[in-house]
C-alpha atoms as a PDB file:
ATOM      1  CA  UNK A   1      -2.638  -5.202 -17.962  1.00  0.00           C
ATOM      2  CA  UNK A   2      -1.740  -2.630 -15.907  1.00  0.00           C
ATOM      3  CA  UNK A   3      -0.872   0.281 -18.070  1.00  0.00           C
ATOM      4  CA  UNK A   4      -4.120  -0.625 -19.588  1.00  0.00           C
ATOM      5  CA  UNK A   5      -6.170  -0.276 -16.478  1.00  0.00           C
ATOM      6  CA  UNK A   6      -4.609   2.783 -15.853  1.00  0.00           C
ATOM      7  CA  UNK A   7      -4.583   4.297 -19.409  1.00  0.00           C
ATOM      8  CA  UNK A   8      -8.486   3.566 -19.224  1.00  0.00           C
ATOM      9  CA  UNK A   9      -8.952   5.777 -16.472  1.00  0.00           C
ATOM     10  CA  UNK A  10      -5.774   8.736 -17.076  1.00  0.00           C
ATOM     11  CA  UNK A  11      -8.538  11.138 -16.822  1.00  0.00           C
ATOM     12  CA  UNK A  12     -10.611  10.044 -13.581  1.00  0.00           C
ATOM     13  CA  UNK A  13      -8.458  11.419 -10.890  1.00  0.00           C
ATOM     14  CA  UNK A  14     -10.152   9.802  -8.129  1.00  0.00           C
ATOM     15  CA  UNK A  15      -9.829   6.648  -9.728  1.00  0.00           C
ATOM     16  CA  UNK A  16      -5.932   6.943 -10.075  1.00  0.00           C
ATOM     17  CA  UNK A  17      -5.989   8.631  -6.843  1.00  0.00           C
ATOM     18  CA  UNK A  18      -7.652   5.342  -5.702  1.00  0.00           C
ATOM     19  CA  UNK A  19      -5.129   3.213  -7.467  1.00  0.00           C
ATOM     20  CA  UNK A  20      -2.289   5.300  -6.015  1.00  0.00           C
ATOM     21  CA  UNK A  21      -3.757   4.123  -2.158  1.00  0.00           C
ATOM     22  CA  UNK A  22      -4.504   0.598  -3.484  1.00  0.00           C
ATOM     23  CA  UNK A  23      -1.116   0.350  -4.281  1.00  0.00           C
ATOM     24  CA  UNK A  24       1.068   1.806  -1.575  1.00  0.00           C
ATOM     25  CA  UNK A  25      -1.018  -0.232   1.321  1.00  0.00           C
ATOM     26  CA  UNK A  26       0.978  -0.979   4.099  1.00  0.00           C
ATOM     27  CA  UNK A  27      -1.033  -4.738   4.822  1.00  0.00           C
ATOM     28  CA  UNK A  28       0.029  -8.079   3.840  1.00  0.00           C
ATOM     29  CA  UNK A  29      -1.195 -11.741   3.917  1.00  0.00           C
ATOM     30  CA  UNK A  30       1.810 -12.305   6.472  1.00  0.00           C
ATOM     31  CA  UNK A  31       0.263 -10.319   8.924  1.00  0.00           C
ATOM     32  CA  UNK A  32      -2.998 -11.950   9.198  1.00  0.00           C
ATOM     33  CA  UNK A  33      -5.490 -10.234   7.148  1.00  0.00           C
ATOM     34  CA  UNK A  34      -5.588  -8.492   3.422  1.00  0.00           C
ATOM     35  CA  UNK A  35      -5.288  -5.445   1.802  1.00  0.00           C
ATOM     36  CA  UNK A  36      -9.196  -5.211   2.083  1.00  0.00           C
ATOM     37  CA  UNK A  37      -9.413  -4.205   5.529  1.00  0.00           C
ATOM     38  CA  UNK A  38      -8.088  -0.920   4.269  1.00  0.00           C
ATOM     39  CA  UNK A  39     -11.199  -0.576   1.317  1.00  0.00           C
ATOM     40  CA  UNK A  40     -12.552   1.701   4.367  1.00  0.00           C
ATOM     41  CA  UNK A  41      -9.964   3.706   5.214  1.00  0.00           C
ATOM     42  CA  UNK A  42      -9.293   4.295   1.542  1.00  0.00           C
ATOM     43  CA  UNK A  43     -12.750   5.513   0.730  1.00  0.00           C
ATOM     44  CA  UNK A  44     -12.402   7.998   3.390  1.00  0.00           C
ATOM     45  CA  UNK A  45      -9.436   8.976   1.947  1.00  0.00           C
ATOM     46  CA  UNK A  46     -10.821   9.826  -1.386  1.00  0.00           C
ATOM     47  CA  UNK A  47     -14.304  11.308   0.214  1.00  0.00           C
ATOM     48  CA  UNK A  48     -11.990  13.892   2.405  1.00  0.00           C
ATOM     49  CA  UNK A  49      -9.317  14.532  -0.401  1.00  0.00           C
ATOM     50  CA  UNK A  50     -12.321  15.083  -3.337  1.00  0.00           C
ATOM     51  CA  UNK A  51     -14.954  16.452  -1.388  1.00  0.00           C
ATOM     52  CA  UNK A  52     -17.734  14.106  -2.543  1.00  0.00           C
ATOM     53  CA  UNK A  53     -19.951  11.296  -1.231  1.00  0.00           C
ATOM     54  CA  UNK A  54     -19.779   7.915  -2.009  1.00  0.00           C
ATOM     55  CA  UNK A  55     -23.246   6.093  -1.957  1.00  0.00           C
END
């Protein structure tokens, strides 16, 4: 499932990119909260890295 997820996008950078940050957050369910409270900090991530806006 995920190769395919990945192999569907090998050519959107900022959607691997994405992936990549998705993947390697630091949060878990132990401490309190989920990995979305980083969705935020993640878009950021990719505005500042891509130089784009994200309506």
């Amino acid at each position: 499932m995920v190769e395919q997820l990945l192999n569907k996008h090998k050519k959107n950078i900022v959607m691997l990119d994405g992936f990549l940050q998705w993947a390697l957050n630091p949060t878990s369910m132990t401490a309190g909260y989920g990995f979305e409270v980083n969705y935020d900090h993640i878009m950021k991530n990719l505005k500042i890295a891509h130089e784009f806006s994200i309506s």
